[in-house]
Protein backbone atom coordinates (compact mmCIF):
# COMPACT_ATOMS: atom_id res chain seq x y z
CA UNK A 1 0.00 0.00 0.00
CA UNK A 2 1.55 3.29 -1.17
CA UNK A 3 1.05 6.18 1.77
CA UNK A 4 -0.52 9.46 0.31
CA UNK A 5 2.21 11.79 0.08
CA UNK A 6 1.76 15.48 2.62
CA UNK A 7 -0.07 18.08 0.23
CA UNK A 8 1.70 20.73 -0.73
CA UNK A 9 1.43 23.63 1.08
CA UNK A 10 3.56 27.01 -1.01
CA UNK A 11 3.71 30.27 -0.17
CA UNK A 12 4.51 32.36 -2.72
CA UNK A 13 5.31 36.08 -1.97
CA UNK A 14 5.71 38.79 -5.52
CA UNK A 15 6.39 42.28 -5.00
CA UNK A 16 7.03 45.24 -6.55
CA UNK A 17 8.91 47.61 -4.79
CA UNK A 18 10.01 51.23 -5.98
CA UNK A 19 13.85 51.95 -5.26
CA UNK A 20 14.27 55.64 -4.70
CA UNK A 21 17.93 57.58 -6.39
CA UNK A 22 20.21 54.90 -4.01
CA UNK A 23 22.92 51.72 -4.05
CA UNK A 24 21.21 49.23 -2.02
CA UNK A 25 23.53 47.06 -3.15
CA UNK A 26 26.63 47.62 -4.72
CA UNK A 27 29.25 45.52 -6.31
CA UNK A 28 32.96 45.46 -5.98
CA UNK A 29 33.20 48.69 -8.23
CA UNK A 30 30.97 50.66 -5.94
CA UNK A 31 28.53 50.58 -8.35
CA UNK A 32 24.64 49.75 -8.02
CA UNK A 33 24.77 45.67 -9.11
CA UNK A 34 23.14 45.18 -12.43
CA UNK A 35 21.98 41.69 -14.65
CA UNK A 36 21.69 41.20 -18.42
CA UNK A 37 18.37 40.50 -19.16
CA UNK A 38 17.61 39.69 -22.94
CA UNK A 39 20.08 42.32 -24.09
CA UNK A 40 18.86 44.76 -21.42
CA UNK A 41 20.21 46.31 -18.51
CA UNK A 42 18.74 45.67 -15.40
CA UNK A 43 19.42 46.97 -11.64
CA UNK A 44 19.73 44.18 -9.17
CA UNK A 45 19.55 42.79 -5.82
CA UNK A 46 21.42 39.76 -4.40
CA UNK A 47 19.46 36.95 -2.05
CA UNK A 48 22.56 37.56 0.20
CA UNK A 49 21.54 41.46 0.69
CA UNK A 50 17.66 40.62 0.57
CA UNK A 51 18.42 38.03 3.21
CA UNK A 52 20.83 39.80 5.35
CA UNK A 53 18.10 42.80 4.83
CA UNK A 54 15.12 40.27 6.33
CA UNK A 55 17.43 39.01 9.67
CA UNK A 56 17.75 42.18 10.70
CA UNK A 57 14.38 43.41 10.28
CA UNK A 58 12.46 44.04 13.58
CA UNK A 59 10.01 41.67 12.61
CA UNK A 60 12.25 38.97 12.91
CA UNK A 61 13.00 39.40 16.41
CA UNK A 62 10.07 38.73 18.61
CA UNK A 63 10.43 34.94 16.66
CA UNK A 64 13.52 34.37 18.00
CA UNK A 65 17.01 34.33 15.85
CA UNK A 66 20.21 33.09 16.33
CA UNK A 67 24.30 34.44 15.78
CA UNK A 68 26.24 34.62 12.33
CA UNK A 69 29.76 34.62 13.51
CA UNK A 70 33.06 32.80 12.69
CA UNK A 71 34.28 34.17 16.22
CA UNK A 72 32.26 31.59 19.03
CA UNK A 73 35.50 29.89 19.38
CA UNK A 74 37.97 33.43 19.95
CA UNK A 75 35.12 34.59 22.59
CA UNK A 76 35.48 31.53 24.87
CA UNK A 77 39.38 31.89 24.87
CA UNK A 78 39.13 35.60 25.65
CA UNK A 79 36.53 34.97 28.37
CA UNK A 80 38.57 32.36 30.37
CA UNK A 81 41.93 34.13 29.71
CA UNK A 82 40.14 37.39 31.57
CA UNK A 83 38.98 34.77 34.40
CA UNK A 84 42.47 34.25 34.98
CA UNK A 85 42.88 30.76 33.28
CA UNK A 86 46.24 29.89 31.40
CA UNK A 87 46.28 30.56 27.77
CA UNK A 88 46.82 26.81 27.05
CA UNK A 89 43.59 26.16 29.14
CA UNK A 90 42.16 28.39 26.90
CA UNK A 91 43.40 26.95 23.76
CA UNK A 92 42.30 24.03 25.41
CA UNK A 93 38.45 25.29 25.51
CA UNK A 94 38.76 27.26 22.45
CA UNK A 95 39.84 24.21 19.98
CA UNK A 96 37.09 22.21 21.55
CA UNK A 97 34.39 24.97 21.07
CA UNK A 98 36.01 25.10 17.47
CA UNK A 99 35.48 21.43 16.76
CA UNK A 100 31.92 21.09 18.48
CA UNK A 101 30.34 24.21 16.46
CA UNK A 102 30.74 22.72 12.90
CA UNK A 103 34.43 22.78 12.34
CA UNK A 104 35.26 18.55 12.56
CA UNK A 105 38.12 16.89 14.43
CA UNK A 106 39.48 18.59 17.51
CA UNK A 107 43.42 20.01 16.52
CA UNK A 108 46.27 18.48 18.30
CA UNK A 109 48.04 21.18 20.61
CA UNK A 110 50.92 20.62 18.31
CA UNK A 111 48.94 21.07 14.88
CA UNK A 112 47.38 24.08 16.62
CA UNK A 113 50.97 25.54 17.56
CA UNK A 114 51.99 25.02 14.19
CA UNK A 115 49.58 27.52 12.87
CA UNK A 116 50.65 29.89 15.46
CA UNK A 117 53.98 29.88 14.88
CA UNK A 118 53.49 30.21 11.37
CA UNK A 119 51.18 33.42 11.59
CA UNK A 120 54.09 34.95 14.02
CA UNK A 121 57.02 34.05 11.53
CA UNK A 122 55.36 35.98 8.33
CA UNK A 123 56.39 39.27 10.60
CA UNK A 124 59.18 40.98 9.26
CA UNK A 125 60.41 41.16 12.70
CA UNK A 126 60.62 37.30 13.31
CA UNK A 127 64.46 37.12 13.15
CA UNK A 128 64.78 39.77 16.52
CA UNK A 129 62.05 38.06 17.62
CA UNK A 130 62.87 34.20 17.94
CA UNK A 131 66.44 35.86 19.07
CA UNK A 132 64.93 37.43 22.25
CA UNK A 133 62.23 35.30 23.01
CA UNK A 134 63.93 31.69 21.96
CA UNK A 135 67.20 31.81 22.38
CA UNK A 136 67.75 27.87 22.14
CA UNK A 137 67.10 28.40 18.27
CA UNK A 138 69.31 28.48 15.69
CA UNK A 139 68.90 31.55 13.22
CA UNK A 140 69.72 30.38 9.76
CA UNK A 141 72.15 32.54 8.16
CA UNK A 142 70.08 35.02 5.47
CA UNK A 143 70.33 35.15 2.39
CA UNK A 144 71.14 38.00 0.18
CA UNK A 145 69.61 38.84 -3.64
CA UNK A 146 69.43 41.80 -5.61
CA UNK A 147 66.26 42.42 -7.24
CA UNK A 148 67.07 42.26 -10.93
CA UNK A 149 66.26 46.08 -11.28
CA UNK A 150 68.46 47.23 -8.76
CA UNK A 151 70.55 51.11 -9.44
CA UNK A 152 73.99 51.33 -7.82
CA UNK A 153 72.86 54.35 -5.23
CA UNK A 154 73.67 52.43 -2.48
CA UNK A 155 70.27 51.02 -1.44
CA UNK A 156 70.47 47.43 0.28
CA UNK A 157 69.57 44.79 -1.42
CA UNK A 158 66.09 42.59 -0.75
CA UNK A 159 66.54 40.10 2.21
CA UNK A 160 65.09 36.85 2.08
CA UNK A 161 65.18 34.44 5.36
CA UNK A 162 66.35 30.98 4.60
CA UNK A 163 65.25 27.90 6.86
CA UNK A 164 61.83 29.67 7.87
CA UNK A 165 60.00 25.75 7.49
CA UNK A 166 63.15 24.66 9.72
CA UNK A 167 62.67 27.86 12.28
CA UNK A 168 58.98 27.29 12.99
CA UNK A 169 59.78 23.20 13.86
CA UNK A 170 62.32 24.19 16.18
CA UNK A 171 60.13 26.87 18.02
CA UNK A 172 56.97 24.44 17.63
CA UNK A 173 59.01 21.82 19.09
CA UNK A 174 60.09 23.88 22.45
CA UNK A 175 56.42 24.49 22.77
CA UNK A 176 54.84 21.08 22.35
CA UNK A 177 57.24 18.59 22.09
CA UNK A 178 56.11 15.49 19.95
CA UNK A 179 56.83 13.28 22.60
CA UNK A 180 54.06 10.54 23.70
CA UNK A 181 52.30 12.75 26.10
CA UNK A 182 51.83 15.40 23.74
CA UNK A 183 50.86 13.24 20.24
CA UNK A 184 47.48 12.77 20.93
CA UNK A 185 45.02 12.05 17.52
CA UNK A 186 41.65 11.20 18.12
CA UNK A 187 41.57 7.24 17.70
CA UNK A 188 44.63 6.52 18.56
CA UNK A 189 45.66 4.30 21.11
CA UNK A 190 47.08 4.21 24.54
CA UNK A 191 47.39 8.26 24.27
CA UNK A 192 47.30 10.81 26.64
CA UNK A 193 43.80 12.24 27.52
CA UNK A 194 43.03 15.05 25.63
CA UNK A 195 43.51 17.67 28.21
CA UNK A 196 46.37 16.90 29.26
CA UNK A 197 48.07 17.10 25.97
CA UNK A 198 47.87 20.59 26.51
CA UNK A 199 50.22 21.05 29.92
CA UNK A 200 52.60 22.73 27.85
CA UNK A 201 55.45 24.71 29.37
CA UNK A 202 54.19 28.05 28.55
CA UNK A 203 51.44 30.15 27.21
CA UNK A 204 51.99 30.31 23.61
CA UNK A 205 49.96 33.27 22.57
CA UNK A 206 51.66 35.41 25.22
CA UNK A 207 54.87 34.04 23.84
CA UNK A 208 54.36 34.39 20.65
CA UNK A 209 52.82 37.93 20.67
CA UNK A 210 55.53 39.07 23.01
CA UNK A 211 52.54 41.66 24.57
CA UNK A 212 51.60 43.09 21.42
CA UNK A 213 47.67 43.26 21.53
CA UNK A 214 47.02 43.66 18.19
CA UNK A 215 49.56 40.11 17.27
CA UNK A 216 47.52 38.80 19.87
CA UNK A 217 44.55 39.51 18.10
CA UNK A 218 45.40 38.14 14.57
CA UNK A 219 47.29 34.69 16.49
CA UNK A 220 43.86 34.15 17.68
CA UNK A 221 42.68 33.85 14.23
CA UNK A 222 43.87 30.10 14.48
CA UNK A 223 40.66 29.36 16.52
CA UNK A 224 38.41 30.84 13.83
CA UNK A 225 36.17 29.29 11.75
CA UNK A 226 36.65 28.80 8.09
CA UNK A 227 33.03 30.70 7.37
CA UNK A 228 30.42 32.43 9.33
CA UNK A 229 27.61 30.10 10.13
CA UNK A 230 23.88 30.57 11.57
CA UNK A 231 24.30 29.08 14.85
CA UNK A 232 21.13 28.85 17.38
CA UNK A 233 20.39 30.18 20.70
CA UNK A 234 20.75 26.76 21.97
CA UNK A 235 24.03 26.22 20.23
CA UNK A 236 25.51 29.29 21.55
CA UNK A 237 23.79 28.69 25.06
CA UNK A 238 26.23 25.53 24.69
CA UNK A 239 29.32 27.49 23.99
CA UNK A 240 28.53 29.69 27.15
CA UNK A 241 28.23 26.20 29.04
CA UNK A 242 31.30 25.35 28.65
CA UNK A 243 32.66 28.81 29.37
CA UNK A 244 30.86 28.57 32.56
CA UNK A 245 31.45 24.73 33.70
CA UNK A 246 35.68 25.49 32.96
CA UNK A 247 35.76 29.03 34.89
CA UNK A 248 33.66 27.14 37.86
CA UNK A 249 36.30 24.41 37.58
CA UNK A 250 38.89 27.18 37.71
CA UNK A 251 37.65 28.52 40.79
CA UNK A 252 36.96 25.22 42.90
CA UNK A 253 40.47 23.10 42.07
CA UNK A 254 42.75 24.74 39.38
CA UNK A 255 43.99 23.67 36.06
CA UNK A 256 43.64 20.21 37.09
CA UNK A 257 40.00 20.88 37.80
CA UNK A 258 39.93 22.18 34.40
CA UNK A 259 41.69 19.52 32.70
CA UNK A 260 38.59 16.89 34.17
CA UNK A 261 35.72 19.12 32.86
CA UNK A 262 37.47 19.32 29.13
CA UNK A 263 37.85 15.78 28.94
CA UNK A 264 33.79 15.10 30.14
CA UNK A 265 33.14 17.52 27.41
CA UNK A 266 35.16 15.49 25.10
CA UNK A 267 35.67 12.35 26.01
CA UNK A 268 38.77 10.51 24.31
CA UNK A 269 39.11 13.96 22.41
CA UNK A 270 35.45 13.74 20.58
CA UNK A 271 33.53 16.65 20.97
CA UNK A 272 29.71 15.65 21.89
CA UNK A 273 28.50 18.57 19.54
CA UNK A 274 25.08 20.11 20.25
CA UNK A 275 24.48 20.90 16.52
CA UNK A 276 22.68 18.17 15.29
CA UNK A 277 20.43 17.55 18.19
CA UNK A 278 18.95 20.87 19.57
CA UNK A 279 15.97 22.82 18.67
CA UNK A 280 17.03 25.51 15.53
CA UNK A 281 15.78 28.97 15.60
CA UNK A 282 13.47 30.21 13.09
CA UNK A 283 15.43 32.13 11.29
CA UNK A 284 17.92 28.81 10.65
CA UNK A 285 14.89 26.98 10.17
CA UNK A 286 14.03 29.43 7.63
CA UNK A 287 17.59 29.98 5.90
CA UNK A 288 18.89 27.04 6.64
CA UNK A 289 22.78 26.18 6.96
CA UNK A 290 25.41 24.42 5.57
CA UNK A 291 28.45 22.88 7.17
CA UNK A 292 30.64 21.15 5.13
CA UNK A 293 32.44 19.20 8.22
CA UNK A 294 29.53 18.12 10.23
CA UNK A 295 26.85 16.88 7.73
CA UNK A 296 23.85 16.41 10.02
CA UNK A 297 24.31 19.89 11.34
CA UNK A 298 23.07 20.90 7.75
CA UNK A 299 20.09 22.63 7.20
CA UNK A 300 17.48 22.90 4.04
CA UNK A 301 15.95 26.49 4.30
CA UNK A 302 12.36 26.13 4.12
CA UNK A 303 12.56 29.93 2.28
CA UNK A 304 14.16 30.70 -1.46
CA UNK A 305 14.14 34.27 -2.36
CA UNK A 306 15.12 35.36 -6.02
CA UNK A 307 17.65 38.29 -6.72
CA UNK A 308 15.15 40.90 -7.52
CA UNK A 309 15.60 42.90 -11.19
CA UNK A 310 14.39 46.10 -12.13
CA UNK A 311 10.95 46.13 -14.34
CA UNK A 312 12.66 48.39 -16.89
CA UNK A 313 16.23 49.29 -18.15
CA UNK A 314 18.41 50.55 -15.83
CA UNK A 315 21.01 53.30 -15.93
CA UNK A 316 24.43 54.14 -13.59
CA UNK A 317 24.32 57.42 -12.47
CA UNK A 318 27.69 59.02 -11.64
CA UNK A 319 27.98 61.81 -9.04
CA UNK A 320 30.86 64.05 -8.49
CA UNK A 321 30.95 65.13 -4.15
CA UNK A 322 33.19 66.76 -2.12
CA UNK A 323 33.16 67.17 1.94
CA UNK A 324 34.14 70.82 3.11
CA UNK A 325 37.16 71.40 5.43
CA UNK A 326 35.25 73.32 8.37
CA UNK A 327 38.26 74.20 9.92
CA UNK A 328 40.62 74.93 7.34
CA UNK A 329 44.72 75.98 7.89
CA UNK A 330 45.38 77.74 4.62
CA UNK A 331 43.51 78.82 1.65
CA UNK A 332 44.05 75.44 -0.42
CA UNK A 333 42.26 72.95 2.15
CA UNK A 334 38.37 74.35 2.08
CA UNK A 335 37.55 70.84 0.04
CA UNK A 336 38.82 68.28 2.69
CA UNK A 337 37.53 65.32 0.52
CA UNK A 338 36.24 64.32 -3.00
CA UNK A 339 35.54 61.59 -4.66
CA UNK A 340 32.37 59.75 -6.53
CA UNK A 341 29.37 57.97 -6.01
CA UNK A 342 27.33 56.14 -8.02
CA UNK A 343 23.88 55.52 -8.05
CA UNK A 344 20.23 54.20 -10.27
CA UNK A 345 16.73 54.33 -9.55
CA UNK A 346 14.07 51.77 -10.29
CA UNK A 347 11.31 49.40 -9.85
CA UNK A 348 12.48 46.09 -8.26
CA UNK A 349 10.38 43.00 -8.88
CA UNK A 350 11.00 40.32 -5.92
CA UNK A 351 9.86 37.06 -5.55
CA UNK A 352 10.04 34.60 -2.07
CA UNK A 353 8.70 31.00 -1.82
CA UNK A 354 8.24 29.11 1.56
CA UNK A 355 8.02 25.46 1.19
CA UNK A 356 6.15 25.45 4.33
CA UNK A 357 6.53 21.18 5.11
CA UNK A 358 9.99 21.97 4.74
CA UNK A 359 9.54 24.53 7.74
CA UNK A 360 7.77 22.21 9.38
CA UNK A 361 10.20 19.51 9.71
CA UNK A 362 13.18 21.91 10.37
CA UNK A 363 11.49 22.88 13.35
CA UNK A 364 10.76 19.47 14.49
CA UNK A 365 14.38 19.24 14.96
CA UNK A 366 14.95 18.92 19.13
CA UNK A 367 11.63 17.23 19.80
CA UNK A 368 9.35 20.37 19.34
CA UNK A 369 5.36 18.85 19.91
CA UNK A 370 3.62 19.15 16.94
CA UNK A 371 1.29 22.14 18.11
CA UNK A 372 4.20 24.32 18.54
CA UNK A 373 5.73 23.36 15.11
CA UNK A 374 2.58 25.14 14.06
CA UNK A 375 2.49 27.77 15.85
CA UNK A 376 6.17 28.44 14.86
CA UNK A 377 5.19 27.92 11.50
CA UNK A 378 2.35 29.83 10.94
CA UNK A 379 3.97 33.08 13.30
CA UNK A 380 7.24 32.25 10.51
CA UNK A 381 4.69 33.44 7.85
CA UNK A 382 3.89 36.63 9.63
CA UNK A 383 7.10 38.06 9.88
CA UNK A 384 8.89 36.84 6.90
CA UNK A 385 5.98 38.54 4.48
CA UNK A 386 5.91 41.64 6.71
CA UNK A 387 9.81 41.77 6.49
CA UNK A 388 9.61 40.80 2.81
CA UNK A 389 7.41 44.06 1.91
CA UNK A 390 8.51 46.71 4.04
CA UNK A 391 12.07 45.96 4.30
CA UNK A 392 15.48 46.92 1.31
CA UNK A 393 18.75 46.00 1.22
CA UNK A 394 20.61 49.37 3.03
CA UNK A 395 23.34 49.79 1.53
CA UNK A 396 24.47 53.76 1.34
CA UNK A 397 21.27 53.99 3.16
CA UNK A 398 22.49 56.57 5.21
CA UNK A 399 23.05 59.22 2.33
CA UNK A 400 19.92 58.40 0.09
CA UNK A 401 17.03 56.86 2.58
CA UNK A 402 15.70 54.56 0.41
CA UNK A 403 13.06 53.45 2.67
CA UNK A 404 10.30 51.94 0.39
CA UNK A 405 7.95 49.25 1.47
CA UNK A 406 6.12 47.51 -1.48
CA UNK A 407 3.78 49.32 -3.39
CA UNK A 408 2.34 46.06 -4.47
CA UNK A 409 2.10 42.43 -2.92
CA UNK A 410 0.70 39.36 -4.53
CA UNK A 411 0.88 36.16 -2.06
CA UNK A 412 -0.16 32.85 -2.84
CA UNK A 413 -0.47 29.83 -0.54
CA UNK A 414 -1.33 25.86 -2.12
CA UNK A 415 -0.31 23.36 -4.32
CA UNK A 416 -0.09 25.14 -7.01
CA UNK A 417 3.50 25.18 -9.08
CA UNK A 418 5.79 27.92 -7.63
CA UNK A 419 6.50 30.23 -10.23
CA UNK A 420 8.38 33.45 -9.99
CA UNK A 421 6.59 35.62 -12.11
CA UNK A 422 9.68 37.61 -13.10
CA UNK A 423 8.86 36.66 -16.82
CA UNK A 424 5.85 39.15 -16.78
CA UNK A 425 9.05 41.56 -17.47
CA UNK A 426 10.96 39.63 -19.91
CA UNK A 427 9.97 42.52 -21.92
CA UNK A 428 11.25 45.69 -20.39
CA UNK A 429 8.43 48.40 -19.65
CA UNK A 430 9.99 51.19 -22.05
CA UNK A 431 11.21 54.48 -20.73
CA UNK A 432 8.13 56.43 -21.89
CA UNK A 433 5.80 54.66 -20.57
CA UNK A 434 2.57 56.62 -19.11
CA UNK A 435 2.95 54.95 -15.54
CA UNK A 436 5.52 52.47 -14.97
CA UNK A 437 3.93 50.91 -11.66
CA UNK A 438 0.50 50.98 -12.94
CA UNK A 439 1.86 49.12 -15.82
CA UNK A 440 4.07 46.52 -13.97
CA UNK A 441 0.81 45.61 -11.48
CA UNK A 442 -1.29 44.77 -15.07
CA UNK A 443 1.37 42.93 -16.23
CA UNK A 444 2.11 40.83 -12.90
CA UNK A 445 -1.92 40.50 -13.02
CA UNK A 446 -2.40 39.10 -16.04
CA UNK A 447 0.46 36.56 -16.06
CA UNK A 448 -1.23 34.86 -13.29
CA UNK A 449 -4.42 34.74 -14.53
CA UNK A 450 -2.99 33.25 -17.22
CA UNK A 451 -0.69 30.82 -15.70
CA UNK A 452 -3.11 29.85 -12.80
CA UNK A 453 -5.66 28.87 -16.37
CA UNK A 454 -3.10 26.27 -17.10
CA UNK A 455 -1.55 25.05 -13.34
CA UNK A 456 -3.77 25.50 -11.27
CA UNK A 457 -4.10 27.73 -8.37
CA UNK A 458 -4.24 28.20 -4.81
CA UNK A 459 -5.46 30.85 -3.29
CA UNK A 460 -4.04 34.51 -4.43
CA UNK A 461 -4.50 37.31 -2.35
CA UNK A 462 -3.43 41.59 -3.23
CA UNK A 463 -2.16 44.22 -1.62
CA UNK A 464 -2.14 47.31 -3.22
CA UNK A 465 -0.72 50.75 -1.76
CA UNK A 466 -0.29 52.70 -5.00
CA UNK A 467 -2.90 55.24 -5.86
CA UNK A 468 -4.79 55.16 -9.16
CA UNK A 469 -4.67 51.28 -9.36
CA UNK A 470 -8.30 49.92 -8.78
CA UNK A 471 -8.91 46.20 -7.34
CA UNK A 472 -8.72 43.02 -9.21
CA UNK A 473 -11.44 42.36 -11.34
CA UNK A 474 -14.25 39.59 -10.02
CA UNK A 475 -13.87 36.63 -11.80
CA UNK A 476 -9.76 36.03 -12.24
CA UNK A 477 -8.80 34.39 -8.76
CA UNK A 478 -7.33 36.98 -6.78
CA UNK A 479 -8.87 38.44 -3.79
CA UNK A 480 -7.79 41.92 -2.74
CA UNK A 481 -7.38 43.32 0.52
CA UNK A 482 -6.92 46.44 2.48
CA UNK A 483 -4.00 46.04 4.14
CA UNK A 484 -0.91 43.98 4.68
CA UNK A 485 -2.29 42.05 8.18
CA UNK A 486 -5.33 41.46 6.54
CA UNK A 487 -3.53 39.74 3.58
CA UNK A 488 -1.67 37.60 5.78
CA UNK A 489 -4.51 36.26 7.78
CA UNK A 490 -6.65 35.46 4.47
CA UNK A 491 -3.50 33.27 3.82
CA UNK A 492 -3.07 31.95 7.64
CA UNK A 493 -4.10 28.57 8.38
């Protein structure tokens, strides 16, 4: 007996939105980023920015939302080094809170030294360096070579180090020796615990930045992760756990204390990592995640949103500025600064699709009852269509307030196909057009009258804010209503 498969249930969200003179979102030029579109130019908005816009919409946060951050791992070394721990406690906590959110196998203290000495060594400094703080190693003779365009005016010629591969094993080797105590690999056998493979003699990032704050800084790069990820309350709740559980360890019987609580954290150097087991936030649930090293911590976004593209051609506007010197010394200085800015103007057509069983199961994820899965759900839809229509990417934002909710919102919620009806533009709306919104909203109209003849159709709701556009006609499927709430609950479950 074959099981009926779960309906479909779509949201689909398209929107036209007028983007006043602005760069929402620029590309690497500065410029306002632009597609091709049949041999036209159009202005553009990334998912990325549209996304990023949507996270940090106040909508979003009464729903709950988690961290984006590459740091979790830097923070817990910084917090127990200002409780007083020793730095290679810290390292210590730091590599496992590395490993456990999303970055794989915990480092060896000697593979993580290794990268430390290697950031400190591509200083141009590192020769008076290793010569003050380890005197024990040998300095390789350098080596001299003229660049090949070199003048004879006396200049020295360019000085490159020889043996810097032979340098960083004998400073890495003072540090953690790769004696038995100290070789620990998760898996092997008959190794030293995990913790204790980080007694080392001395606290490398002190050594190593010889108290310069800002060295410090970029050493403790090596605990970083390779990209940001969406992490969850819960997740992060677990990093602050083990902040908490090592300081209290700190306090009650000292690095050996410590030592004990890292090792029931990770037993046999595996980190029990939270990310595949606890509840995701909404906005991960939403977005989803993807982490390349730890598989089941990846997430399918129940949401796809669609780089939005201007409803007509679009043109780069270049402007000339200059910032006045208020206090100038001389008469040459009145312009302190100038420069240029660039900048378009347009109608952006967006489109956003919720698979909303895809939601569902995301937030199943930790045990959630079903009822609150709903609940979740359903509040999801709120805030992710209110965020959708009254929120812009802000880039230059705060020179050219482009703050421009929707002037028109179609949503859509059943089985039908999803379909972003971007195509209704395929044809650019020409410059002289009479009224370039009023002509978008027939065009957006009548394509899904159209397609909802042929596919099918679930059931289409309209908002419209822009004067001098009447309601949809009876007859072609698509209710209109007054305002954006109202829209959403005809929708709601």
């Amino acid at each position: 007996m074959t099981l009926p498969a779960t309906p479909a249930d779509i949201i689909q969200v398209n929107t036209l939105t007028f983007a006043p003179y602005g760069n929402e979102n620029r590309d690497e030029a500065g410029h306002p980023k632009t597609m091709n579109m049949l041999g036209t130019l159009r202005g553009r908005w990334s998912t990325q920015s549209q996304k990023a816009a949507l996270r940090a919409s106040p909508h979003l946060s009464p729903a709950g939302c988690g961290i984006r951050s590459r740091n979790l791992a830097i923070e817990t070394f910084e917090r127990l080094a200002a409780a007083g721990l020793p730095e290679r406690l810290c390292c210590a906590a730091a590599e496992l809170v590395r490993a456990g959110l999303g970055n794989g196998s915990l480092r060896t203290p000697r593979e993580t030294v290794d990268e430390l000495v290697k950031i400190r060594l591509n200083k141009k400094d590192f020769r008076e360096f290793v010569a003050t703080a380890f005197p024990k190693v040998k300095l390789p003779a350098p080596k001299n070579k003229k660049n090949e365009g070199d003048q004879a005016d006396g200049s020295e010629p360019e000085v490159k180090e020889a043996g810097a591969s032979n340098l960083k094993t004998q400073i890495a080797d003072l540090i953690a020796p790769k004696d038995a105590s100290l070789s620990y690999r998760i898996g092997r056998a008959n190794s030293a615990s995990w913790p204790s493979a980080w007694a080392l003699d001395m606290d490398v990032v002190g050594a190593l930045s010889g108290g310069d704050e800002d060295l410090r800084k970029e050493l403790l790069t090596v605990f970083r992760a390779e990209q940001p990820l969406l992490f969850s309350t819960l997740e992060v709740a677990w990093k602050d756990g083990v902040v908490s559980e090592a300081v209290l360890a700190w306090s009650q019987g000292g690095a050996a204390a410590v030592g004990e609580t890292l090792e029931r954290l990770a037993p046999g150097g595996k980190v029990g990592s939270p990310m595949p087991k606890v509840a995701i936030d909404i906005d991960i649930a939403m977005f989803g995640r993807m982490v390349a090293s730890l598989p089941d911590a990846t997430v399918e976004g129940g949401m796809r949103i669609a780089h939005s593209m201007t409803v007509g051609e679009f043109q780069i506007e270049a402007d000339f500025f200059t910032a006045r010197e208020e206090r100038p010394r001389d008469g040459n200085d009145n312009v302190g600064h100038m420069g240029h800015a660039f900048w378009g103007v347009g109608i952006h057509h967006r489109y956003l699709m919720i698979d909303m069983n895809v939601l569902r199961t995301n937030l199943k994820i930790g045990g959630r009852s079903q009822a609150e899965v709903e609940e979740m759900a359903e509040s999801a839809l709120e805030w992710v269509v209110s965020a959708f229509a009254t929120t812009m990417p802000g880039g230059k934002v705060t020179n050219s307030a482009t703050f421009s909710p929707a002037s028109y919102l179609m949503i859509e919620r059943g089985s039908a196909p999803s379909t972003n009806l971007a195509v209704a533009f395929s044809k650019a709306i020409p410059a002289d057009a009479a009224d370039h919104m009023a002509e978008a909203i027939g065009r957006m109209r009548s394509f899904k009258v159209a397609l909802s003849r042929v596919y099918g159709v679930g059931k289409i709701v309209e908002v419209c804010a822009y004067p001098g556009v009447t309601a949809s006609p009876a007859g072609d499927g698509i209710a209109s209503c007054g305002s954006l709430p109202e829209a959403i609950k005809a929708v709601a479950r």
